[in-house]
N, C-alpha and C. Protein backbone atom coordinates (compact mmCIF):
# COMPACT_ATOMS: atom_id res chain seq x y z
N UNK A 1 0.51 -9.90 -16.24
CA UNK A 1 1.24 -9.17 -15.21
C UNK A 1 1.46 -10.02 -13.96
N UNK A 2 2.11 -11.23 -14.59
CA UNK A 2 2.07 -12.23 -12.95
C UNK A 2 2.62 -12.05 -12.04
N UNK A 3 4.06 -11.15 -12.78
CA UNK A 3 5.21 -10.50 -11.38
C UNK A 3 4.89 -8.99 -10.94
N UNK A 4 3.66 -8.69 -11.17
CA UNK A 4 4.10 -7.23 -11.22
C UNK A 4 3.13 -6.87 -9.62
N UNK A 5 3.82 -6.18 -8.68
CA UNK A 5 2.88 -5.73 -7.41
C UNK A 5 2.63 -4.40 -7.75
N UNK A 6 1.41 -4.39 -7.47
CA UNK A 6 1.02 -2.63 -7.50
C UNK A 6 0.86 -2.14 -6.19
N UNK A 7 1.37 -0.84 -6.05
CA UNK A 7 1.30 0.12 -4.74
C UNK A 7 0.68 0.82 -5.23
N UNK A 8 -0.54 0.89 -4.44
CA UNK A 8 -1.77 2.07 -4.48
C UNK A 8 -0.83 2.78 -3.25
N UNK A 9 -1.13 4.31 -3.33
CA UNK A 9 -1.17 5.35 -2.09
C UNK A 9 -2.42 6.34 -2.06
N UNK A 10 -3.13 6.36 -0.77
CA UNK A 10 -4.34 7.67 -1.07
C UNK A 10 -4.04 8.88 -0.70
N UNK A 11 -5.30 9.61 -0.62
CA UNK A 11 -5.14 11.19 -0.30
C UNK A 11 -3.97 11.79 0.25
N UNK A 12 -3.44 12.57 -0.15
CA UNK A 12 -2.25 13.61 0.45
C UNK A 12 -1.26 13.09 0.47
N UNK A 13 -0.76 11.83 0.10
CA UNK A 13 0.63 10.98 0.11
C UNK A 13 1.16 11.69 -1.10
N UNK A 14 0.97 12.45 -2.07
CA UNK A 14 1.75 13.29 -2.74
C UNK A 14 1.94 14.63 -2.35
N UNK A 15 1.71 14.48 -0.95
CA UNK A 15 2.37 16.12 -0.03
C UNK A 15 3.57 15.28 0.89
N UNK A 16 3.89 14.27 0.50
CA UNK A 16 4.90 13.43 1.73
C UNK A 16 6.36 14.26 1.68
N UNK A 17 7.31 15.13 2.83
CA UNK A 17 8.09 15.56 2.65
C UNK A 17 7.94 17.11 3.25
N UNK A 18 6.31 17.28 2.49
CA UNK A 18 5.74 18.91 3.38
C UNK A 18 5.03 18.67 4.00
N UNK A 19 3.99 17.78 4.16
CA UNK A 19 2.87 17.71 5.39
C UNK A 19 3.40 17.01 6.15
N UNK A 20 3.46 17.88 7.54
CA UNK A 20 3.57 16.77 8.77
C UNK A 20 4.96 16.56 8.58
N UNK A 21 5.80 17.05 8.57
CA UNK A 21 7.33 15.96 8.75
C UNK A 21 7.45 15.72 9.84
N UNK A 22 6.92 16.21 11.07
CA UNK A 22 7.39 15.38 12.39
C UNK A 22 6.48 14.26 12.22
N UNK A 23 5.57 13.87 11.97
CA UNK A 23 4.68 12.76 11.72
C UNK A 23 4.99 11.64 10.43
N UNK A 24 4.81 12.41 9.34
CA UNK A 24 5.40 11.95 7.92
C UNK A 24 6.66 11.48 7.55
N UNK A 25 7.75 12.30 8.31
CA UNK A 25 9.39 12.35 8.04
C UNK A 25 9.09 13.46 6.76
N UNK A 26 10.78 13.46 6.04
CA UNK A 26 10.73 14.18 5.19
C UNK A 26 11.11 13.60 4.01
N UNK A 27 10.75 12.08 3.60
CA UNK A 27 10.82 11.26 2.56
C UNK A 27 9.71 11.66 1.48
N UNK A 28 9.75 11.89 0.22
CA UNK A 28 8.78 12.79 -0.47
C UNK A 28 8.13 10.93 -1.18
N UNK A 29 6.99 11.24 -1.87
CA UNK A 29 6.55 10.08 -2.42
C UNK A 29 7.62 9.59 -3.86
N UNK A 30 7.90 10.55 -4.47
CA UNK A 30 9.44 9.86 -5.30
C UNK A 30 10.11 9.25 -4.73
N UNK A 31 10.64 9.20 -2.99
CA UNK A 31 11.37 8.87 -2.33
C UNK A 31 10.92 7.11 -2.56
N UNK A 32 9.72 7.61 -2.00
CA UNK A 32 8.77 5.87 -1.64
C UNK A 32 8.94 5.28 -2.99
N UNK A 33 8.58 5.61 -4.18
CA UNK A 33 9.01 4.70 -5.45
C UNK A 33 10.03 4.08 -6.01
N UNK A 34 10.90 5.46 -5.46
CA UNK A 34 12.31 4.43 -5.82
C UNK A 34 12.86 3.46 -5.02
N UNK A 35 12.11 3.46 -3.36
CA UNK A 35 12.18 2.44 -2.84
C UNK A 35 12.01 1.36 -3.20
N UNK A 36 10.15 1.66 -3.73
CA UNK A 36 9.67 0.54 -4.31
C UNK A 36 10.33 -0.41 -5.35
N UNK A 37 10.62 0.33 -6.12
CA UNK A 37 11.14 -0.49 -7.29
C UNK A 37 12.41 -0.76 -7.06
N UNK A 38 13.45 -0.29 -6.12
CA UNK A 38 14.80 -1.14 -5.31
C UNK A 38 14.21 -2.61 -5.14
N UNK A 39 13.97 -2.64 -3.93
CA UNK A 39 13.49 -3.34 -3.13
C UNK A 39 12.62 -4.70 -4.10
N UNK A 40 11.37 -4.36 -4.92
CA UNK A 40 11.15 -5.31 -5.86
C UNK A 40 11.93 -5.91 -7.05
N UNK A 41 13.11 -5.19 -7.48
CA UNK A 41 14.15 -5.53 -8.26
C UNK A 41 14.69 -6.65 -7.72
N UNK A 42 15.12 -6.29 -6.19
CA UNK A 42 15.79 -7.59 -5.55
C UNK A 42 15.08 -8.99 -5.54
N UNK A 43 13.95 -8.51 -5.33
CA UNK A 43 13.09 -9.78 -5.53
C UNK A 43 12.48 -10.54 -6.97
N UNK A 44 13.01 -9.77 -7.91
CA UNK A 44 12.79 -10.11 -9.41
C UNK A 44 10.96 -9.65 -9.57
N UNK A 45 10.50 -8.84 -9.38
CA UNK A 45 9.10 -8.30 -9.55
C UNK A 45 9.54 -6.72 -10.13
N UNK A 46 8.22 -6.40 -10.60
CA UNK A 46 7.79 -5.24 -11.59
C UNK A 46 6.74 -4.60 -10.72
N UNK A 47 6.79 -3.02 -10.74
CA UNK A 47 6.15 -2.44 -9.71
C UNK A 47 4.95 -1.63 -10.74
N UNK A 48 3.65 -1.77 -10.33
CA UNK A 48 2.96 -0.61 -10.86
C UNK A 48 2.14 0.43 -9.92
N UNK A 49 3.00 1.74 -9.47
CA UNK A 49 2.90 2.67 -8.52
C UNK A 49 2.24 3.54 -9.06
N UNK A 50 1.01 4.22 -8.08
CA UNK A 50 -0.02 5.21 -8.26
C UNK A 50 -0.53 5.85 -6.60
N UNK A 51 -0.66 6.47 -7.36
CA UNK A 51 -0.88 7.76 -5.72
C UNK A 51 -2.52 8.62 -6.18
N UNK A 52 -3.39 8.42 -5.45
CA UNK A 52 -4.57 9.52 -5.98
C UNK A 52 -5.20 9.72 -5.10
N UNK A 53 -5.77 11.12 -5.31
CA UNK A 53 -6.50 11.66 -4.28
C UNK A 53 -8.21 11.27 -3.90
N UNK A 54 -8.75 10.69 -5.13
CA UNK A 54 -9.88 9.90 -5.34
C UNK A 54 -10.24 8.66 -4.89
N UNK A 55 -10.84 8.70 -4.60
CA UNK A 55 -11.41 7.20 -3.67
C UNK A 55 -12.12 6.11 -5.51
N UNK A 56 -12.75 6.67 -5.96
CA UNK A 56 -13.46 5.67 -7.26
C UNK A 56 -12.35 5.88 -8.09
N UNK A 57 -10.87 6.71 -8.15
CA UNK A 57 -9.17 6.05 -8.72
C UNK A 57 -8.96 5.36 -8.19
N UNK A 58 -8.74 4.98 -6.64
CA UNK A 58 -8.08 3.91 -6.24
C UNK A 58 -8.74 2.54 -6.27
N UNK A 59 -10.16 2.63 -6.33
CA UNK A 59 -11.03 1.27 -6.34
C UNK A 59 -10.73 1.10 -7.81
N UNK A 60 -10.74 1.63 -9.29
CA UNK A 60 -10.55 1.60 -10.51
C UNK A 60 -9.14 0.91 -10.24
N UNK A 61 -7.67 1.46 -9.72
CA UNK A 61 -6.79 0.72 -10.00
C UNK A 61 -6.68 -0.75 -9.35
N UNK A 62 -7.20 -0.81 -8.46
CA UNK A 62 -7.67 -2.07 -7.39
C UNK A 62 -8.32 -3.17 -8.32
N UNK A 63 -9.38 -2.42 -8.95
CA UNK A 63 -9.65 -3.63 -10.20
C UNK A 63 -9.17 -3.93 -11.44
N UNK A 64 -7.83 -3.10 -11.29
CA UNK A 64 -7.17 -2.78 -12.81
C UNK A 64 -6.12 -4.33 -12.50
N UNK A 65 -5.97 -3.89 -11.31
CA UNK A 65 -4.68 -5.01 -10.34
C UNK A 65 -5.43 -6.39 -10.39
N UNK A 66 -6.60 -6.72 -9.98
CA UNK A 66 -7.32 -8.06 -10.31
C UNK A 66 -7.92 -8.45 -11.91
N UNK A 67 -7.63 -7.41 -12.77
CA UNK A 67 -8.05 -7.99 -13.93
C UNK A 67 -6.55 -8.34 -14.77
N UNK A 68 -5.54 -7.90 -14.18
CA UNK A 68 -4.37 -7.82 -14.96
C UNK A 68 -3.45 -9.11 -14.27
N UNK A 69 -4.37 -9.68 -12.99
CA UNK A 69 -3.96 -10.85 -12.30
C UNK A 69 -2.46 -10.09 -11.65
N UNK A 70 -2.47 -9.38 -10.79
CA UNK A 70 -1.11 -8.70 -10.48
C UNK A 70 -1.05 -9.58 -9.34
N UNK A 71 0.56 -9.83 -8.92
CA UNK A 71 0.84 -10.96 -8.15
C UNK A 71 0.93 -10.12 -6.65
N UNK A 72 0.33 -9.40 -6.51
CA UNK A 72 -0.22 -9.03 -4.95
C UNK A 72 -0.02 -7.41 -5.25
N UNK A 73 -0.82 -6.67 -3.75
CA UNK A 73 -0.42 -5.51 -3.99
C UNK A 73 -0.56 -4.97 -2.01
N UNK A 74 0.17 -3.71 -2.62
CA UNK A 74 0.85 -2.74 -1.55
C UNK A 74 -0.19 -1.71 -1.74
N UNK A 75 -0.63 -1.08 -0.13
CA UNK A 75 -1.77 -0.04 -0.10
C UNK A 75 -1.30 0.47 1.06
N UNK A 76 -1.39 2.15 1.21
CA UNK A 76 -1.23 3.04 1.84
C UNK A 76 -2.22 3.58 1.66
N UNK A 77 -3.87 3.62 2.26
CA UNK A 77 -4.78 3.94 1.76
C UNK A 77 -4.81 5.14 2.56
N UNK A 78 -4.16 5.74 3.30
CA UNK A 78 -4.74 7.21 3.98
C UNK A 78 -5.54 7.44 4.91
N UNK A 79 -6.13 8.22 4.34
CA UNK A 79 -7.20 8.44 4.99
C UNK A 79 -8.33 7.77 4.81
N UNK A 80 -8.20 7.25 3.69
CA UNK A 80 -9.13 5.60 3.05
C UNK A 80 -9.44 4.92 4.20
N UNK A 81 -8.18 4.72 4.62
CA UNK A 81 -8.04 3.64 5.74
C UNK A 81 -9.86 3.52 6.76
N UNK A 82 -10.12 4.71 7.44
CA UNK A 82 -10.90 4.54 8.30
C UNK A 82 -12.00 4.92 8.00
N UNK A 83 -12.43 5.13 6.55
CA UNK A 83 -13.51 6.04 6.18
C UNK A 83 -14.32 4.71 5.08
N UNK A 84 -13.40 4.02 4.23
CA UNK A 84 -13.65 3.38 2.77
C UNK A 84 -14.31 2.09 2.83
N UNK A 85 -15.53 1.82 3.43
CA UNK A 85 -16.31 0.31 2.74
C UNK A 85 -15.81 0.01 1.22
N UNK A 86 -15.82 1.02 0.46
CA UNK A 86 -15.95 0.72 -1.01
C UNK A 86 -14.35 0.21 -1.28
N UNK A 87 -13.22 1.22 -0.94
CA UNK A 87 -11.90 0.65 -0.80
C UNK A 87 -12.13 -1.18 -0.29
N UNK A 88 -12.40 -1.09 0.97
CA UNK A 88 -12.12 -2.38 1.19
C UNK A 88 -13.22 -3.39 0.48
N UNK A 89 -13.89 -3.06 0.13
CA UNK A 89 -14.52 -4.55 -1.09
C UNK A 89 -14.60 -4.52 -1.46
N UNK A 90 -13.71 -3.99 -2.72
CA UNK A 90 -12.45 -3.80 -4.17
C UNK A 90 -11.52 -4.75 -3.91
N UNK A 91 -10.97 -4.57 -2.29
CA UNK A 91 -9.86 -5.01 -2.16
C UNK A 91 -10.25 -6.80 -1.85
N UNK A 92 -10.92 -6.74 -1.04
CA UNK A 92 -12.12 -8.46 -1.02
C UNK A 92 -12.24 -9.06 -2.36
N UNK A 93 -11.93 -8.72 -3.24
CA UNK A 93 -12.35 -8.88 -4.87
C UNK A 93 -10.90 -9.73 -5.23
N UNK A 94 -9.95 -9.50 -4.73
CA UNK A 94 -8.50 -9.78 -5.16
C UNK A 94 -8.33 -10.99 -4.81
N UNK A 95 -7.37 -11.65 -5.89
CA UNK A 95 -7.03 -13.39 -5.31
C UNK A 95 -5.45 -12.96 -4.52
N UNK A 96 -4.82 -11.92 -5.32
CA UNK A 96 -3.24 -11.61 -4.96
C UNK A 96 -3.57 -11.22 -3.28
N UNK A 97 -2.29 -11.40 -2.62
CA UNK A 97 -2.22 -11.20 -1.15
C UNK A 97 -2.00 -9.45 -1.29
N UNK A 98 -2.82 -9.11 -0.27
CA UNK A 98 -2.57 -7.41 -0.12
C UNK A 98 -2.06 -7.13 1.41
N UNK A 99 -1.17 -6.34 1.19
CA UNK A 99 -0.27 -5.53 2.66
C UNK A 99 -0.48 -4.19 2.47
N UNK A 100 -1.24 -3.97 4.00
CA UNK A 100 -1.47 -2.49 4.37
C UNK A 100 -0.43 -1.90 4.93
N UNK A 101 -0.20 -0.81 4.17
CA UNK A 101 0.74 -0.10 5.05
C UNK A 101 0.78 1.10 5.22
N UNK A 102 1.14 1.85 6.57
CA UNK A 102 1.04 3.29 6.78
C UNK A 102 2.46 3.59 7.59
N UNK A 103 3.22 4.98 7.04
CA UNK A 103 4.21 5.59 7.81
C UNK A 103 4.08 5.53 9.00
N UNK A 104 2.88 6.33 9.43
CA UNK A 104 3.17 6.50 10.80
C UNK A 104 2.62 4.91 11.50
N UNK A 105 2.15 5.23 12.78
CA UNK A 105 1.73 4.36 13.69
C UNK A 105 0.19 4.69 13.93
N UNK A 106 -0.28 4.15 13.30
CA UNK A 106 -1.60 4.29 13.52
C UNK A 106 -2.34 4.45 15.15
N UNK A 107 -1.87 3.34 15.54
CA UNK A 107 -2.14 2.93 17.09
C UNK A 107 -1.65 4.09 17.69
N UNK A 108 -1.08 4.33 17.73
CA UNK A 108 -0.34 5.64 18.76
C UNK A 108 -0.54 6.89 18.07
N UNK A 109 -1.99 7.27 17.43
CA UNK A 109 -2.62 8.90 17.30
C UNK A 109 -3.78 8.89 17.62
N UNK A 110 -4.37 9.27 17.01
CA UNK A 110 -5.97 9.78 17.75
C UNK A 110 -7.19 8.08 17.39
N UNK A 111 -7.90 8.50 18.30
CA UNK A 111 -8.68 7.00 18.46
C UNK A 111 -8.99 6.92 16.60
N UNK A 112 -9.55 7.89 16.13
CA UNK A 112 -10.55 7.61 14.77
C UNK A 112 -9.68 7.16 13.76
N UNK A 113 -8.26 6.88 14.05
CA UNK A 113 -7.05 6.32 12.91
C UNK A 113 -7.08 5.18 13.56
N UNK A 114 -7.04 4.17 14.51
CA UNK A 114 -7.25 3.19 14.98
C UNK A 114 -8.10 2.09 14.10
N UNK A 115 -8.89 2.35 13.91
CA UNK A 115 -10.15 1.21 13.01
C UNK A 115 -9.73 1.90 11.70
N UNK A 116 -9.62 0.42 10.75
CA UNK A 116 -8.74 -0.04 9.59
C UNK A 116 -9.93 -0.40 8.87
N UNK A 117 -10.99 -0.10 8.06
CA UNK A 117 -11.37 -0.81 6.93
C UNK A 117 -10.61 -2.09 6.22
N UNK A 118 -9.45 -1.71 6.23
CA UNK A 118 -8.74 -2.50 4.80
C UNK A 118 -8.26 -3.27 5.51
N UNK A 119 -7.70 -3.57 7.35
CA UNK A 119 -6.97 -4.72 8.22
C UNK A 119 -7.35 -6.20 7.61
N UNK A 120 -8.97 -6.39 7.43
CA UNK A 120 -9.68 -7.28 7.81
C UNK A 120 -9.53 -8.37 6.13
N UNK A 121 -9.00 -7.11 5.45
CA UNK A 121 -8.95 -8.21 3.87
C UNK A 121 -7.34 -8.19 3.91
N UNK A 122 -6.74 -8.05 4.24
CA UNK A 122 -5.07 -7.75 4.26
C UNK A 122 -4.54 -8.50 5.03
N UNK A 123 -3.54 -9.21 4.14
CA UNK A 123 -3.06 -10.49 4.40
C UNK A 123 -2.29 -9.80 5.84
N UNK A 124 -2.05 -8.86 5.64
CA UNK A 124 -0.49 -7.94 6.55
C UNK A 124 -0.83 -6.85 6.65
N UNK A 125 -0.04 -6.17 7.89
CA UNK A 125 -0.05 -5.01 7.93
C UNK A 125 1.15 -4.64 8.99
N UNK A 126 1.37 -3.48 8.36
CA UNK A 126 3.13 -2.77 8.34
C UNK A 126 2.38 -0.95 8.54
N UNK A 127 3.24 -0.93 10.53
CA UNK A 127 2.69 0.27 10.66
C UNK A 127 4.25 1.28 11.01
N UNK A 128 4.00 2.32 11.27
CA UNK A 128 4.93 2.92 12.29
C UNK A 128 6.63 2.50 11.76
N UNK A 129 6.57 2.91 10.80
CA UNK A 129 8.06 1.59 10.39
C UNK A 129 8.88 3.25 8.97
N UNK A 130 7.81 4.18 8.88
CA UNK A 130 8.53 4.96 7.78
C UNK A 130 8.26 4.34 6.24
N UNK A 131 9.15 4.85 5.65
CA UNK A 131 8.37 4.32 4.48
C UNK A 131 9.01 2.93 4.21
N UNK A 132 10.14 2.96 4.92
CA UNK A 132 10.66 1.92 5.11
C UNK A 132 9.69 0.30 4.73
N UNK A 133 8.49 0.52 5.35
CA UNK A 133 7.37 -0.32 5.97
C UNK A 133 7.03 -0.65 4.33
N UNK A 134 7.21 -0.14 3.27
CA UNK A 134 6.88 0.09 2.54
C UNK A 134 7.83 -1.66 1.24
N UNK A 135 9.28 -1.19 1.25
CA UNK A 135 10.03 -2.39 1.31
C UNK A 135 9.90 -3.45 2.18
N UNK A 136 9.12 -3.42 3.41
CA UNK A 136 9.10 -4.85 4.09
C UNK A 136 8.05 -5.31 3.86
N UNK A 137 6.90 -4.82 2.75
CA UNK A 137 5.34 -4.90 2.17
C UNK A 137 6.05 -5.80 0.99
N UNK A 138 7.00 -5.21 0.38
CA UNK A 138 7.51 -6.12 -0.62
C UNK A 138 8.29 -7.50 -0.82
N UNK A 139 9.03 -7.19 0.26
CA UNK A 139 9.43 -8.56 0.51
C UNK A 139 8.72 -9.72 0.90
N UNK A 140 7.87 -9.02 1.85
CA UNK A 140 7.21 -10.09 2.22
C UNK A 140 5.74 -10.96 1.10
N UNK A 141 5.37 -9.85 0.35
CA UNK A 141 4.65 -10.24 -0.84
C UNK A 141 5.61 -11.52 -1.60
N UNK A 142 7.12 -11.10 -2.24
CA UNK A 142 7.84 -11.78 -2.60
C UNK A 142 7.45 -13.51 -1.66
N UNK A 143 7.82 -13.20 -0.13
CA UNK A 143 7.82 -14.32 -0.51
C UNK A 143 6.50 -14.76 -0.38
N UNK A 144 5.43 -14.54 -0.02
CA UNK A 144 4.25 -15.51 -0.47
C UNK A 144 3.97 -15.51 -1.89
N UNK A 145 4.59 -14.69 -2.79
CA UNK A 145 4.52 -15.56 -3.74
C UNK A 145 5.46 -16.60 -4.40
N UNK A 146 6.57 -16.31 -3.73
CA UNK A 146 7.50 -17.97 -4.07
C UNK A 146 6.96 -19.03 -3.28
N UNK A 147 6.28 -18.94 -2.22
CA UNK A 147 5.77 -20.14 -1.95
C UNK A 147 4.55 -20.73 -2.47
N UNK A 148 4.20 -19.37 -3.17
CA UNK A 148 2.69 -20.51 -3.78
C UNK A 148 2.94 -21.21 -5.17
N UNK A 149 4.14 -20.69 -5.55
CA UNK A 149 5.14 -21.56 -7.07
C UNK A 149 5.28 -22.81 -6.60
């Protein structure tokens, strides 16, 4: 799986569209996939997208992504984000470059969304941008991996 990036998403990102739309927008998580796989088409990559509400699913696909050698991956960890030691050294485990990314703006809500578990192993991070943030996770994966060819 040398071309293939995986997008993990955590908790409640399969309510995207009904929770929160002044916060969220009203882009549903189908929305975000077919982004995904736009956006990595252009770049000649293969997407393997998963959304779960489980914290020991997302560390399982995290090591599914380093045993299958996936050429980087995309994380919207949630609520992961500020809660998950275990998320982030799953993600420490990976040789592929990983980009964090969240809809909203982290920085600009309440202090306890501020501190990132996952910042500190993540090559990148893409905030406040919509899901949008989501295609500029990909591209930019793209190119660190044409430059390491």
């Amino acid at each position: 799986m040398p071309n293939t990036v995986y997008v993990l998403n955590g908790p409640n990102l399969n309510l995207l569209g009904t929770r929160e739309p002044e916060i969220y927008g009203r882009a549903t998580l189908a929305d975000v996939e077919k982004l995904c796989r736009a956006s990595a088409k252009r770049h000649r990559l293969a997407i393997a997208f998963h959304q779960s509400n489980h914290e020991g699913e997302v560390i399982d696909l995290i090591q599914k992504a380093r045993k299958e050698k996936a050429a980087g991956l995309v994380i919207n960890p949630a609520g992961y984000t500020h809660t998950s030691v275990a998320i982030r050294d799953a993600l420490a485990t990976l040789e592929a470059p990983v980009i964090e990314v969240h809809i909203s703006n982290i920085h600009a809500r309440e202090p306890f969304r501020r501190h990132s578990y996952v910042s500190p192993v993540a090559r990148g991070v893409i905030c406040g941008l919509g899901i949008e943030g989501y295609a500029l996770a990909i591209a930019g994966l793209a190119s660190m991996i044409d430059s390491k060819d």
